[in-house]
Protein backbone atom coordinates (compact mmCIF):
# COMPACT_ATOMS: atom_id res chain seq x y z
CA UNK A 1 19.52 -37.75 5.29
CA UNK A 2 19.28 -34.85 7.21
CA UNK A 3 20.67 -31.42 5.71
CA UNK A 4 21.47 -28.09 7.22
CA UNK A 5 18.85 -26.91 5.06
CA UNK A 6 16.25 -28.41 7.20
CA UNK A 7 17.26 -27.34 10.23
CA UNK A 8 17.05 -23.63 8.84
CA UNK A 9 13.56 -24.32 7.93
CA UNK A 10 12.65 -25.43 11.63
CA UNK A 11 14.41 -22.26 13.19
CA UNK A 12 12.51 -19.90 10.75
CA UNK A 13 9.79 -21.20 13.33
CA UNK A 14 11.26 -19.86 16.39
CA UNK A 15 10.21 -16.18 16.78
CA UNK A 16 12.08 -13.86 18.63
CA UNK A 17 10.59 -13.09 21.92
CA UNK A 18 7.81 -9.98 21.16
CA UNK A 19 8.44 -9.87 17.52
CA UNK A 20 6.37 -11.92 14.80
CA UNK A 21 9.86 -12.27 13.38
CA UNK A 22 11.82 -15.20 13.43
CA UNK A 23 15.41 -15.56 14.30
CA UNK A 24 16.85 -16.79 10.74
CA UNK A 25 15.50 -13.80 9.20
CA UNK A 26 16.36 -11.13 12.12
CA UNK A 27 20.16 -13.26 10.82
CA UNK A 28 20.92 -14.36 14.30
CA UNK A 29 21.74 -17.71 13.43
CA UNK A 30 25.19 -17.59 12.89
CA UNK A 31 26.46 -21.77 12.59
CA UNK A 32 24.75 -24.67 11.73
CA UNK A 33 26.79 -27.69 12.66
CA UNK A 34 25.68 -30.91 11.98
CA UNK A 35 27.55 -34.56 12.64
CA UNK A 36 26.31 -38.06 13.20
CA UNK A 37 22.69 -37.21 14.35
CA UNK A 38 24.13 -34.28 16.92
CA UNK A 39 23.29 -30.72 15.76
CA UNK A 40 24.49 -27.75 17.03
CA UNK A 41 23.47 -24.03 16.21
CA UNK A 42 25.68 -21.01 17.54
CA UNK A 43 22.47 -17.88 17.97
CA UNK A 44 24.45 -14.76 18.47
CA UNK A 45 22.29 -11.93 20.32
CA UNK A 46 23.69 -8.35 20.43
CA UNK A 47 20.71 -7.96 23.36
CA UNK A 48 22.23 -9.66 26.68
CA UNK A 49 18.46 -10.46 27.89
CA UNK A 50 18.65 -13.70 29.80
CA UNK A 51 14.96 -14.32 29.35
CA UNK A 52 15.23 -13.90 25.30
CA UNK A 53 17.84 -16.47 25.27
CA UNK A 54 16.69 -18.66 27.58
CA UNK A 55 12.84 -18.49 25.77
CA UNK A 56 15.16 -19.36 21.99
CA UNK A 57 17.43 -22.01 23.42
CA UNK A 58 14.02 -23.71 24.99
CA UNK A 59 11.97 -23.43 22.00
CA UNK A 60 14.64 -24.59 19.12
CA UNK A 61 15.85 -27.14 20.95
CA UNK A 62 12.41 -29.09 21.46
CA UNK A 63 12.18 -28.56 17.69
CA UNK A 64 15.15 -29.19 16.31
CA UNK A 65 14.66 -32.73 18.55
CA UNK A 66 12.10 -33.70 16.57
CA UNK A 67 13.48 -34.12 12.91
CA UNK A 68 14.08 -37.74 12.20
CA UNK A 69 17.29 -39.31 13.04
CA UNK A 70 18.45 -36.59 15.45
CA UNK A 71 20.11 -37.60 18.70
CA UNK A 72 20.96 -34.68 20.42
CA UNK A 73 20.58 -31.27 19.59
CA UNK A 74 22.18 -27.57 21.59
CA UNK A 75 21.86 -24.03 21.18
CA UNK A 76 24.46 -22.25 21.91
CA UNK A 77 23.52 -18.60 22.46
CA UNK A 78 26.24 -16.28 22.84
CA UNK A 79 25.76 -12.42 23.17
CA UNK A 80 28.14 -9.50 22.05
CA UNK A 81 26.94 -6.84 24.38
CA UNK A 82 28.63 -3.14 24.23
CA UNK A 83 29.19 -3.46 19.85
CA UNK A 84 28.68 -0.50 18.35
CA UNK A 85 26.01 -0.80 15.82
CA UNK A 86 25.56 -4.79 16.14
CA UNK A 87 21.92 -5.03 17.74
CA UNK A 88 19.57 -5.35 14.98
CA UNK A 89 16.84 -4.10 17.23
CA UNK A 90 18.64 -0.77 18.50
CA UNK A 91 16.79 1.67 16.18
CA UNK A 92 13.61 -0.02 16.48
CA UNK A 93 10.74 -0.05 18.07
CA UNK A 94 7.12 -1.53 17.55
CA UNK A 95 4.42 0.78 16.95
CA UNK A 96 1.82 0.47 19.98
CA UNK A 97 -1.46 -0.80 18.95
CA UNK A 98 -0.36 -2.48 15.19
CA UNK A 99 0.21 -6.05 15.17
CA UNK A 100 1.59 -6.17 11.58
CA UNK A 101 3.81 -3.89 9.12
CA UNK A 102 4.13 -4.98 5.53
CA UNK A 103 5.72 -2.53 3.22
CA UNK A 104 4.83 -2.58 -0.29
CA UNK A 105 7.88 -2.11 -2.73
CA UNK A 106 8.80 -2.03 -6.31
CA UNK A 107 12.13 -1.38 -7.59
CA UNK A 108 10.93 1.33 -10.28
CA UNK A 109 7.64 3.20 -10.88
CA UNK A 110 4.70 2.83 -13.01
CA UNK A 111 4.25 -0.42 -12.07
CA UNK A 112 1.17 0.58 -10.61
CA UNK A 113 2.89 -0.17 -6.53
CA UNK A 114 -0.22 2.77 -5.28
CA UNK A 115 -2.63 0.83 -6.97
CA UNK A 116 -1.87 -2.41 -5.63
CA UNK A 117 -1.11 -1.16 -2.10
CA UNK A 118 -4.77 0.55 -2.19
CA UNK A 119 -6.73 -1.95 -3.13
CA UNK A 120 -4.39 -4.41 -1.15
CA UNK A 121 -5.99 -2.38 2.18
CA UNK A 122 -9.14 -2.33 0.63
CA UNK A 123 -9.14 -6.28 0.29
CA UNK A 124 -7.82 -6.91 3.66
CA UNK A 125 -10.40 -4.64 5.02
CA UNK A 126 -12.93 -6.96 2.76
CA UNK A 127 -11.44 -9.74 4.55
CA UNK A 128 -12.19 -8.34 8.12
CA UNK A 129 -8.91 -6.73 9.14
CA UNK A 130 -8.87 -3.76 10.91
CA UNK A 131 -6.34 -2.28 8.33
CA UNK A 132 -3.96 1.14 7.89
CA UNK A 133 -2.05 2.46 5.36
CA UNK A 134 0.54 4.83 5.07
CA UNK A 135 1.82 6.96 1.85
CA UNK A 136 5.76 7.12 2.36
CA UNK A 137 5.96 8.61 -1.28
CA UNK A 138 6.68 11.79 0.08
CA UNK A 139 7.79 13.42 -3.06
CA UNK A 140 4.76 11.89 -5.26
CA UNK A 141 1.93 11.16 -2.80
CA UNK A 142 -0.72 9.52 -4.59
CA UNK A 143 -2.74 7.39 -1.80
CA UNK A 144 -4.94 10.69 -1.18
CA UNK A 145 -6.54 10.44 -4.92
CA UNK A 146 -6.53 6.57 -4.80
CA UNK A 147 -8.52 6.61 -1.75
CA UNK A 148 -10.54 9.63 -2.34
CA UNK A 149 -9.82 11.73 0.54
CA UNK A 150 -8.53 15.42 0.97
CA UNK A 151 -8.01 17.57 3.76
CA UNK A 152 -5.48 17.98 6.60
CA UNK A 153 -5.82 15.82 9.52
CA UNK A 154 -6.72 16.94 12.98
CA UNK A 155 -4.26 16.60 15.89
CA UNK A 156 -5.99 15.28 19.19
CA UNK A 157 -5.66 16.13 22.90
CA UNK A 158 -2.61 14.28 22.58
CA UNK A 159 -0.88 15.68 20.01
CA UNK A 160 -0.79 13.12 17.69
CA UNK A 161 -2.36 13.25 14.62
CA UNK A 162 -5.64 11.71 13.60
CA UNK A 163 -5.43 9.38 10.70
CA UNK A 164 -8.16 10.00 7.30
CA UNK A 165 -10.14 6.95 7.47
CA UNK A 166 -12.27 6.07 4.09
CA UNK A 167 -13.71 2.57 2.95
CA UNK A 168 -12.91 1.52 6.88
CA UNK A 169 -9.00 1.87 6.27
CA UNK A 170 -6.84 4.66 8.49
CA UNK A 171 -5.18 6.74 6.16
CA UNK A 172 -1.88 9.10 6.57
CA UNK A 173 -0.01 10.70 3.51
CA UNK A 174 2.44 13.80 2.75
CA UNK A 175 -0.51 14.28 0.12
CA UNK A 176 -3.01 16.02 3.38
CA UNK A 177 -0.19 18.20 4.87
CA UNK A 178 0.47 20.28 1.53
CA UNK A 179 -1.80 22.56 -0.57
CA UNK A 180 -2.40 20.98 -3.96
CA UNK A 181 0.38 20.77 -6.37
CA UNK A 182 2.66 22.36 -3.77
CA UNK A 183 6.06 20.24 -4.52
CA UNK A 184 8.15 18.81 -1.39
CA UNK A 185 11.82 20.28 -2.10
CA UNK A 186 13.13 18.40 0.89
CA UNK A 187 16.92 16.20 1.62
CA UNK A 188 16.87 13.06 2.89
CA UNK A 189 17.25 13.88 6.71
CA UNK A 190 13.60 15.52 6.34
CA UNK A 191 12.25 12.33 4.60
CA UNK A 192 13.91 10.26 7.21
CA UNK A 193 12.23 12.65 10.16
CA UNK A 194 8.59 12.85 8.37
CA UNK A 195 8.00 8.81 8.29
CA UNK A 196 9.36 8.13 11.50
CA UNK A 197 6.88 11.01 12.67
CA UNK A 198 3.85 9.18 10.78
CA UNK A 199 4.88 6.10 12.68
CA UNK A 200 4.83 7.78 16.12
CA UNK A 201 2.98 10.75 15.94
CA UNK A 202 -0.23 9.21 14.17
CA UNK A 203 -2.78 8.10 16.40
CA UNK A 204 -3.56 4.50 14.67
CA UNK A 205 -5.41 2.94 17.37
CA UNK A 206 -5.52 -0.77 17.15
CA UNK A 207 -4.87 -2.27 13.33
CA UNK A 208 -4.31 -5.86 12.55
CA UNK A 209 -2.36 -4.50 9.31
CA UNK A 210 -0.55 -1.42 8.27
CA UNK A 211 0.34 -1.55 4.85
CA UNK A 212 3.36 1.03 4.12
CA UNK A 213 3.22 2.50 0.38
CA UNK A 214 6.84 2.97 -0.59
CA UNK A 215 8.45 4.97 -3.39
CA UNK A 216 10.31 3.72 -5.90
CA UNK A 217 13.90 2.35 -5.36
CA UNK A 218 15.84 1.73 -2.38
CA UNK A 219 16.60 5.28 -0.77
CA UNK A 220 15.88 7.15 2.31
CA UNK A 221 12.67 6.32 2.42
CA UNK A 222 13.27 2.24 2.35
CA UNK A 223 16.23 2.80 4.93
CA UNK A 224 14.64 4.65 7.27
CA UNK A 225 10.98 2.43 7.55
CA UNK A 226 13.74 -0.83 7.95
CA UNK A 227 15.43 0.57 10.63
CA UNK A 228 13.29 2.36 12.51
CA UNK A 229 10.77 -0.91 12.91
CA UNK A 230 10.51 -4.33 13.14
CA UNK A 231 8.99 -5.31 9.37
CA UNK A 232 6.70 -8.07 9.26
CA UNK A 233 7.55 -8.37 5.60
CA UNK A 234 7.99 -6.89 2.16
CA UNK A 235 5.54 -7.52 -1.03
CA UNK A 236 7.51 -6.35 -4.18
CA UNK A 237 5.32 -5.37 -7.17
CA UNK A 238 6.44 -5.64 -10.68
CA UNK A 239 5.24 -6.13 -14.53
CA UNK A 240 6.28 -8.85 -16.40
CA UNK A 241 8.99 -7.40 -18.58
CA UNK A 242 12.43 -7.69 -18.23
CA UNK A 243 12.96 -4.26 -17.70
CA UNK A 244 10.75 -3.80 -14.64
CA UNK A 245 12.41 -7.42 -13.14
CA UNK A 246 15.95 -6.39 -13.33
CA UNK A 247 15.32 -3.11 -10.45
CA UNK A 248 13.20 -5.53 -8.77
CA UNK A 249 16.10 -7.53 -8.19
CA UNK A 250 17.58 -4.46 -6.40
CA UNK A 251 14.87 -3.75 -4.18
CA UNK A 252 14.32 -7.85 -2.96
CA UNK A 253 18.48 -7.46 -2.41
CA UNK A 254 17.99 -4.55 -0.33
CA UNK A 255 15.36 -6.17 1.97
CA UNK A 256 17.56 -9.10 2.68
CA UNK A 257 20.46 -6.99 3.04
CA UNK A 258 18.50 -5.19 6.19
CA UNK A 259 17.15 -9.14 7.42
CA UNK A 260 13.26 -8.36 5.98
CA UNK A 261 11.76 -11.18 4.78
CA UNK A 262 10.14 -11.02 1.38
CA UNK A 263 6.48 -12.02 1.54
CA UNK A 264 6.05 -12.48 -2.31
CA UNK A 265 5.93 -11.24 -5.56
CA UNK A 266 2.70 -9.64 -7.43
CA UNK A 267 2.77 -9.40 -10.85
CA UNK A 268 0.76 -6.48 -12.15
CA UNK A 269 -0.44 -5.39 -15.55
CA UNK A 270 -0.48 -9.04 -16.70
CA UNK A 271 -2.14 -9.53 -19.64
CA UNK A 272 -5.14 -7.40 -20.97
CA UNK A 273 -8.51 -9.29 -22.13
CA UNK A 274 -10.17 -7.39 -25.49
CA UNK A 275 -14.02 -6.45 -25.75
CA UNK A 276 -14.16 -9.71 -28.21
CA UNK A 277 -12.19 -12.26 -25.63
CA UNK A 278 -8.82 -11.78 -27.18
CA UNK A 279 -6.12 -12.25 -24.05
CA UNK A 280 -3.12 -9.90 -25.48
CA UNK A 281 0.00 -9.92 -22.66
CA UNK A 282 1.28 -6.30 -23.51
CA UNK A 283 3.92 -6.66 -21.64
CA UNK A 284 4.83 -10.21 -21.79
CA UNK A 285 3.58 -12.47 -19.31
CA UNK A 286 4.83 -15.03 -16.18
CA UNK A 287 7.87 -13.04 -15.47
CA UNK A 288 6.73 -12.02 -12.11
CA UNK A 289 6.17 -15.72 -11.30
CA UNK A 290 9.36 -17.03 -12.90
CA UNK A 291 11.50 -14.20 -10.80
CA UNK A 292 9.46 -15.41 -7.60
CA UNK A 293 11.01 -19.16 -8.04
CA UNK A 294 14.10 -17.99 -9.47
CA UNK A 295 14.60 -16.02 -5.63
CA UNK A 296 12.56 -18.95 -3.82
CA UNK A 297 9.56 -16.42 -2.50
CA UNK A 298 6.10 -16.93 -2.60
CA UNK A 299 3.77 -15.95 -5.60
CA UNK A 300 1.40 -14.05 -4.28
CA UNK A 301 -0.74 -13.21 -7.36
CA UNK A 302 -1.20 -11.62 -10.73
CA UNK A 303 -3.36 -8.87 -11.61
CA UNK A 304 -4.82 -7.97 -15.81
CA UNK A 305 -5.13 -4.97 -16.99
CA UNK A 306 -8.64 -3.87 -16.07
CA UNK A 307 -10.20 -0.42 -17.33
CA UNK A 308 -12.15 -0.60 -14.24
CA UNK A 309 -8.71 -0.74 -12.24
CA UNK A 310 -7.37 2.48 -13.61
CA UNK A 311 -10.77 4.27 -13.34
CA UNK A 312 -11.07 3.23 -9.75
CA UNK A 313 -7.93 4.81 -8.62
CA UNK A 314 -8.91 8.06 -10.48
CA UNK A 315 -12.13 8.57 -8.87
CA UNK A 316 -10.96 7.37 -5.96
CA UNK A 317 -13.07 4.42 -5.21
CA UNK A 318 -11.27 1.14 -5.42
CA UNK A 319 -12.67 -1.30 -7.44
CA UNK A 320 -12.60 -3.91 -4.50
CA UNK A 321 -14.71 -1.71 -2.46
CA UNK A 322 -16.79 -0.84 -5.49
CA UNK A 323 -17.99 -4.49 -6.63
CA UNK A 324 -15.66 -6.57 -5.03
CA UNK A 325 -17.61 -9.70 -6.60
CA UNK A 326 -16.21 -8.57 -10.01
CA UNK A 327 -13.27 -9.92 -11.78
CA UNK A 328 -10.77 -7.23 -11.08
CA UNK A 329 -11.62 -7.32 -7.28
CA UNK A 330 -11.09 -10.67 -7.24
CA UNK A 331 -7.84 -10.56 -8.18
CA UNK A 332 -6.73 -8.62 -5.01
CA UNK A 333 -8.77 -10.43 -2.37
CA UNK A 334 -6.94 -13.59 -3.94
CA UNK A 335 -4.02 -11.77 -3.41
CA UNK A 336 -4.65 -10.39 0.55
CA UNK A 337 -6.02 -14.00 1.43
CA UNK A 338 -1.92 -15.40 -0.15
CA UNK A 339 -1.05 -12.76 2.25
CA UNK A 340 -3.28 -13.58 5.03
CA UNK A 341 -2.11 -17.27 5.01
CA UNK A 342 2.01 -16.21 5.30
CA UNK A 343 0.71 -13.72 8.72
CA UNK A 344 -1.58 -15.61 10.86
C-alpha cells in the first residue's frame, strides 16, 4: 500500500529551480494528502515566480504519477508573497563559479573536524574535483598549518581576494590575515561580516566543491554560512563516545532546524591498531554508525587512529596527498567517493 512516506521520498527528487536542493528539504512541502489512489501535495513558495512553480508542479506531478496504484495526482502550489521573513531564499545567494557547498560540522572540538575537512579536500582533489576550502574557525584557524601554507593573500584588479592554493585545493582562512599568535577579540556581528566577505570577496574561480571548515557548536558562525547560502549539505564529524554523540545531536538539530540536509556521519578516531596487530578502540567503537541509523543519515565512513594522520596535519602535508595508496589515505578517499555518490 502506498504511504505518505513514499511520496516524500519521490519529492526529495524534485529540485528547486537553480538550486541542487530539493523542495522537501528547502521544507516547502507543506501537506501530503493521500485517499483512494488520488494524492495531493499543498508546495507553499514565499517566491511568487510563475516559472518556479510552474517548473515544480510539472516535474512532481509526472513523478508522483508513476508510483504504483496511483490514479491521479495535483500539486497545489500556493505562494505567500509580502511575509516578512518567510522566503527561505531571501538572505541567500549562490556563490558565482561553485557548484557545491558542504560544510563540515561537529558539535564539540577535538574531534579532529580540521583534520577530516583537510584531507576531505585533499581526497576530492585525488578524485578529480576542482576543490576549495574555507577555514570559518575564525577564533582558532587551523587549516593554514594543516595545509602548509602562510602568508597573506593578494587582492586582484578586482578587489577580491586571491585564494592560497596548495596540493591543487583554493585555500582562504582568518589564519593568513593575522600575524602569528595574534588572537581575534571580535563579537559576533564581525564573525558574521568576515565569512560572508570570504564568500563574496574571494576570487574562487570555478570549483566543483567548496568544503566550509566550521567551528565547534552551533553559533554565529553556523548561522550566518546557513543563511547567507544555499548549502548543498552538512557532514558532521564525531568520535565514538557518548560524550562527543550527545553535542552532535545538537549540531544535526540545528541543520534541520535551518532545512540543510545532513549528508552523513564520519566517525573519527575509531579504533587504534598496535605495532604487534592489537586493534584497541580507545574510545569505544560504532557509535558514529549507530547515531547515523538512529537519525536515518548516511554513514559516510570511519577513520583509525593513524600516527601518520596526526603527523600529516603538523607538517602540513596531508597524508592523502602524501601516499594516498596507504591505509590512512584510504580511509578518506572512501569517505569523499560516499560523498561523491550523494552529489552527482
Amino acid at each position: 500500500m502506498l504511504t505518505k512516506e513514499q511520496i516524500t521520498e519521490v519529492l526529495k527528487t524534485v529540485k528547486y529551480p537553480g538550486y541542487s536542493r530539493d523542495i522537501v528539504s528547502f521544507g516547502l512541502v507543506k501537506n501530503i494528502a493521500l485517499h483512494e489512489g488520488e494524492i495531493v501535495v499543498s508546495v507553499q513558495l514565499t517566491s511568487p515566480s510563475p516559472d518556479a512553480a510552474q517548473k515544480i508542479t510539472q516535474e512532481a506531478e509526472a513523478l508522483l504519477q508513476k508510483l504504483p496504484g496511483v490514479k491521479n495526482a495535483r500539486v497545489d502550489v500556493l505562494t505567500a508573497a509580502g511575509q516578512p521573513g518567510a522566503n527561505p531564499f531571501s538572505a541567500q545567494q549562490k556563490v558565482p563559479g561553485i557548484k557545491r557547498i558542504v560544510a563540515i560540522a561537529s558539535g564539540k572540538g577535538g574531534v579532529g573536524k580540521s583534520t577530516v575537512s583537510a584531507n576531505l579536500a585533499c581526497a576530492l582533489k585525488h578524485l578529480g574535483f576542482k576543490v576549495g576550502l574555507l577555514d570559518c574557525d575564525i577564533y582558532g584557524p587551523s587549516i593554514p598549518l594543516m595545509m602548509g601554507v602562510t602568508g597573506k593573500p593578494n587582492v586582484n584588479e578586482n578587489e577580491m581576494l586571491v585564494p592560497h592554493e596548495n596540493y591543487g585545493v583554493k585555500l582562504m582562512s582568518m589564519g593568513f590575515l593575522v600575524e602569528g599568535d595574534q588572537p581575534v577579540i571580535w563579537r559576533g556581528p564581525m564573525i558574521v561580516k568576515t565569512i560572508q566577505q570570504f564568500l563574496f570577496v574571494v576570487d574562487w574561480g570555478e570549483l566543483d566543491f567548496l568544503l566550509v571548515d566550521l567551528p565547534p557548536g552551533t553559533g554565529d558562525a553556523q548561522l550566518t554560512l546557513c543563511q547567507t547560502v544555499p548549502l548543498d549539505g552538512g557532514v558532521i564529524v564525531t568520535t565514538p563516545q557518548e560524550a562527543s554523540l550527545g553535542v552532535v545531536r545538537k549540531g544535526v538539530m540545528m541543520f534541520e532546524k535551518v532545512n540543510v540536509p545532513i549528508l552523513g556521519l564520519v566517525e573519527n578516531m575509531s579504533y587504534f591498531i598496535t605495532p604487534n596487530g592489537e586493534r584497541v578502540e580507545i574510545f569505544g567503537h560504532g557509535g558514529g554508525r549507530a547515531e547515523a541509523a538512529r537519525k536515518n543519515v548516511p554513514f559516510l565512513g570511519e577513520v583509525p587512529i593513524f600516527t601518520e594522520i596526526r603527523m600529516g596535519g603538523d607538517k602540513g602535508l596531508p597524508v592523502v596527498v602524501s601516499d594516498p595508496n596507504d591505509p590512512p589515505a584510504k580511509a578518506f578517499i572512501e569517505i569523499a567517493e560516499a560523498l561523491r555518490k550523494l552529489l552527482p
